[in-house]
N, C-alpha and C. Protein backbone atom coordinates (compact mmCIF):
# COMPACT_ATOMS: atom_id res chain seq x y z
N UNK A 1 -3.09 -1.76 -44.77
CA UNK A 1 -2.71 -2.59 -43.65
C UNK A 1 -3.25 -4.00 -43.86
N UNK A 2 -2.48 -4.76 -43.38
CA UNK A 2 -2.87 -6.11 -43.49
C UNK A 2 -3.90 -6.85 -42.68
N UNK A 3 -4.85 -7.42 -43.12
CA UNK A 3 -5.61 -7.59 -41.62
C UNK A 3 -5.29 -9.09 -40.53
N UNK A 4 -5.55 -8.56 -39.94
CA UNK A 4 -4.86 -9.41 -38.41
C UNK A 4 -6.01 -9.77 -38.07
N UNK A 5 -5.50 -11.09 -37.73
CA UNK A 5 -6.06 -12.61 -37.05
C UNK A 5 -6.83 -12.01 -35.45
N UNK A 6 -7.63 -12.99 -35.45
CA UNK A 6 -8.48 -13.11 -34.07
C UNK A 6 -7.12 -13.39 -32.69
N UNK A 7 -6.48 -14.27 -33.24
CA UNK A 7 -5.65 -14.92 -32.04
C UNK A 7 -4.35 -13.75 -31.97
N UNK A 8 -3.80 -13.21 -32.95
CA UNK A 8 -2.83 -12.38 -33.23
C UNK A 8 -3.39 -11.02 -31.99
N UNK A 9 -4.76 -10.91 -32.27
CA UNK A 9 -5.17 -9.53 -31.62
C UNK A 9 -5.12 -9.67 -30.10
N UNK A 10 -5.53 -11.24 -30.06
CA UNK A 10 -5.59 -11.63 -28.19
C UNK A 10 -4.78 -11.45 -27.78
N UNK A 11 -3.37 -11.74 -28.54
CA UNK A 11 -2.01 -11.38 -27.72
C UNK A 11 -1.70 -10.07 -27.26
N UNK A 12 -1.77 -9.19 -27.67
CA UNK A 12 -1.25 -7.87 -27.53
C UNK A 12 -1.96 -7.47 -26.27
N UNK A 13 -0.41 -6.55 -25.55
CA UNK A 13 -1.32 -5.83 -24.46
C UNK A 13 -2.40 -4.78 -24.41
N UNK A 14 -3.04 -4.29 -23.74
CA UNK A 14 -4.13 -3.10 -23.44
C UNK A 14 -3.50 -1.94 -24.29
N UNK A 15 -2.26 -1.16 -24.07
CA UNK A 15 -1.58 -0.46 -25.25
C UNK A 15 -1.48 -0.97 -26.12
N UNK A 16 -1.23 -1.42 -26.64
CA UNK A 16 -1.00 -1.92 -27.80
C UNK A 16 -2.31 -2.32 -28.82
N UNK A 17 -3.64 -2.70 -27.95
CA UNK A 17 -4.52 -2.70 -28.56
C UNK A 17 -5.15 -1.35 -28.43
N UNK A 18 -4.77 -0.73 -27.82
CA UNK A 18 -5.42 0.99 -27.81
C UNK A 18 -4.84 1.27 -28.87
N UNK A 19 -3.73 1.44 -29.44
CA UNK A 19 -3.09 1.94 -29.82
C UNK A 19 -3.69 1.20 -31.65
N UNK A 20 -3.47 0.46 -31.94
CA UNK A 20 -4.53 -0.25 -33.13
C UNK A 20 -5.51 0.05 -33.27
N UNK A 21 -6.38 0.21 -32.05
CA UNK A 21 -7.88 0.80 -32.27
C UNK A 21 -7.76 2.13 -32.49
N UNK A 22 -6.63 3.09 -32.51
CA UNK A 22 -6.59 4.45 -33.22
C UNK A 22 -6.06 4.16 -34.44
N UNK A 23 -5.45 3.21 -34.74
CA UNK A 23 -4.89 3.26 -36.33
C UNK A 23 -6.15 2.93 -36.84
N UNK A 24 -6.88 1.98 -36.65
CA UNK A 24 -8.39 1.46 -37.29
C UNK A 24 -9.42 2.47 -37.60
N UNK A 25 -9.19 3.38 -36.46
CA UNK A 25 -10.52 4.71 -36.25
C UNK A 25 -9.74 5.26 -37.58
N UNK A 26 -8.43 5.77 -37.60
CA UNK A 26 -8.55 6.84 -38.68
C UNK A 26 -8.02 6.20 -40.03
N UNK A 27 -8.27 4.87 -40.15
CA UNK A 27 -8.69 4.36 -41.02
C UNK A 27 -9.38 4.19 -42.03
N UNK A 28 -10.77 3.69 -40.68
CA UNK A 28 -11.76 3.84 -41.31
C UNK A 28 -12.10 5.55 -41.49
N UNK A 29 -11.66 6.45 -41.02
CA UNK A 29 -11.96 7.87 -41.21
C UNK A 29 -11.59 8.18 -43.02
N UNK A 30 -10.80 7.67 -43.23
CA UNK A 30 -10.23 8.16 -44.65
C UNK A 30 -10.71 7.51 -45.42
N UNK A 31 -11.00 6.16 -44.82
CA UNK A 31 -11.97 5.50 -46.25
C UNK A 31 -13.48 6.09 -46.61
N UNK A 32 -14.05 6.16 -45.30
CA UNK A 32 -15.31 7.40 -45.37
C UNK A 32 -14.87 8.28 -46.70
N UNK A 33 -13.70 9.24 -46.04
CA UNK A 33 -13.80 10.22 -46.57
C UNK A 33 -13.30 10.23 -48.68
N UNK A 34 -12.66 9.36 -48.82
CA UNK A 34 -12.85 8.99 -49.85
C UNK A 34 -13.46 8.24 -50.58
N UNK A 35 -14.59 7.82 -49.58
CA UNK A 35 -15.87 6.92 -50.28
C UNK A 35 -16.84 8.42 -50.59
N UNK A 36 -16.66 9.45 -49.85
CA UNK A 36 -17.44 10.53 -49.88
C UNK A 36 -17.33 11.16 -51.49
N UNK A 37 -15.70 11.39 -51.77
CA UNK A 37 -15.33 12.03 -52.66
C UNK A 37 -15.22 11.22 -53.79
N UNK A 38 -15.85 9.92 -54.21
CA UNK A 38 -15.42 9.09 -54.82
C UNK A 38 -14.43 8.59 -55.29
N UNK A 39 -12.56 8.64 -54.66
CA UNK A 39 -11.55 8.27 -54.63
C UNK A 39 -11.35 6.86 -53.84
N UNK A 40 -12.44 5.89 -53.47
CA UNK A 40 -12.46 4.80 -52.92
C UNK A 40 -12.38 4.01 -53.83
N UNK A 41 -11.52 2.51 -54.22
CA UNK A 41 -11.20 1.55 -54.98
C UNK A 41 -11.88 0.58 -54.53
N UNK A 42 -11.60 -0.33 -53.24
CA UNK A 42 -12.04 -1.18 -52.83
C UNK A 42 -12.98 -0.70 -51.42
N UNK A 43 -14.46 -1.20 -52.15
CA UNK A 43 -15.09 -0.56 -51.07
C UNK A 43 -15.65 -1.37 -49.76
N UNK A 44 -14.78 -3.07 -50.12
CA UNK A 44 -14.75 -3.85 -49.09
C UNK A 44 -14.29 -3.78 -48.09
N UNK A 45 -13.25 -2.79 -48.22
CA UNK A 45 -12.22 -2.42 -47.33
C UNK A 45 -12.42 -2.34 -45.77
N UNK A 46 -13.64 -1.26 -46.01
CA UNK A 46 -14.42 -0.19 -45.16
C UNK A 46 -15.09 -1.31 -44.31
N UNK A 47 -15.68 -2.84 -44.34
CA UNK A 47 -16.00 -3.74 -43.89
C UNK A 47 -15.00 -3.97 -42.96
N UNK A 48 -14.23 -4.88 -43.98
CA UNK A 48 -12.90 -4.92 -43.12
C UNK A 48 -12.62 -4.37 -42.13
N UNK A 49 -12.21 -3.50 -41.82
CA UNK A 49 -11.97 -2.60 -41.07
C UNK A 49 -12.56 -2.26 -40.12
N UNK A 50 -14.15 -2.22 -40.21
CA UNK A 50 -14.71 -2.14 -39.22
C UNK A 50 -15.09 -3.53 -38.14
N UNK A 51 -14.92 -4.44 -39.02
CA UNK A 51 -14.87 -5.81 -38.41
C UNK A 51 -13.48 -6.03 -37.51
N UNK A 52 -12.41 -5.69 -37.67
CA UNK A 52 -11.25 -5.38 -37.06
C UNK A 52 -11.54 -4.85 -35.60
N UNK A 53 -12.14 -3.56 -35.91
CA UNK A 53 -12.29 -2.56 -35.03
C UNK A 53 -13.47 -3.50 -33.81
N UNK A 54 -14.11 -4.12 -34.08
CA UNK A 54 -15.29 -4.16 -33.43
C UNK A 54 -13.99 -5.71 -32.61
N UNK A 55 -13.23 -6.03 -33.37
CA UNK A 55 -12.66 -7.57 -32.66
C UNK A 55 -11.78 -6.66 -31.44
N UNK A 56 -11.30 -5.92 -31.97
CA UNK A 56 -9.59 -4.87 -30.93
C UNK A 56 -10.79 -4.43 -29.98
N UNK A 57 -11.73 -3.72 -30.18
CA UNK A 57 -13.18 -3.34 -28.68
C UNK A 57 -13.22 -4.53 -27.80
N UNK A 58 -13.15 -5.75 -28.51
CA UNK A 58 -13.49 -7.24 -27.56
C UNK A 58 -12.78 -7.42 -26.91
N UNK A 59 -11.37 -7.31 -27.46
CA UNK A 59 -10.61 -8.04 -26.62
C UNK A 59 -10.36 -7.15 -25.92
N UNK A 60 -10.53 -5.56 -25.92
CA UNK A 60 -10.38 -4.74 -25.01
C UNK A 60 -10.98 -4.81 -24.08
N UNK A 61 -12.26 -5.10 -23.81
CA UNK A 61 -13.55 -5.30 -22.83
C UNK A 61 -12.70 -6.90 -21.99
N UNK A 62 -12.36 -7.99 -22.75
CA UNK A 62 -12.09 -9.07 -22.19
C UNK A 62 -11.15 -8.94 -21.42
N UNK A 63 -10.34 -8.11 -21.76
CA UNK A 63 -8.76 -7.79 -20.71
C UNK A 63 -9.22 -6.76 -19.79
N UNK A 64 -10.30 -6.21 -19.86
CA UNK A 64 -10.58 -5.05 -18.88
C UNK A 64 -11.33 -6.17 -17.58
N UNK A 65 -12.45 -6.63 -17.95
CA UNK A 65 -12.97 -7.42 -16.94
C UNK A 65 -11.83 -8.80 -16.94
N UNK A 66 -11.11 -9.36 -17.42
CA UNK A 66 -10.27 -10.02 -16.52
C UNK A 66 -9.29 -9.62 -15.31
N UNK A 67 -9.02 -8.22 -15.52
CA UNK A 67 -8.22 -7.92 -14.96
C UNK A 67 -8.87 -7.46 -13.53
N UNK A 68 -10.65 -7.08 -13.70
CA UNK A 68 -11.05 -6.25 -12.64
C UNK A 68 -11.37 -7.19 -11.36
């Protein structure tokens, strides 16, 4: 997957960022699991990814308390 922008992520609605933050989780699940088995290439990836994950949580929290 390609990784997506800070401003790209702000746009999207509450689904839509739920819905990313499950593609990210089992994401990062498979890179684990082939960092486990040593079938991992790029093991920057797993960064990535979790840096993603932690931005799609933000803006989730930011749209939750704007909205409340």
């Amino acid at each position: 997957m390609a990784k997506t922008k800070a401003k790209e992520i702000n746009q999207l609605t509450l689904d839509e960022l739920a819905a990313r933050l499950r593609e990210l989780k089992q994401e990062a699940l498979n890179l684990r699991l082939q960092q486990a088995t040593g079938q991992l290439e790029n093991t920057a990836r797993i960064r990535l990814v979790r840096r993603e994950i932690a931005q799609v949580m933000t803006a989730i929290n930011v749209k939750n308390k704007a909205s409340a």
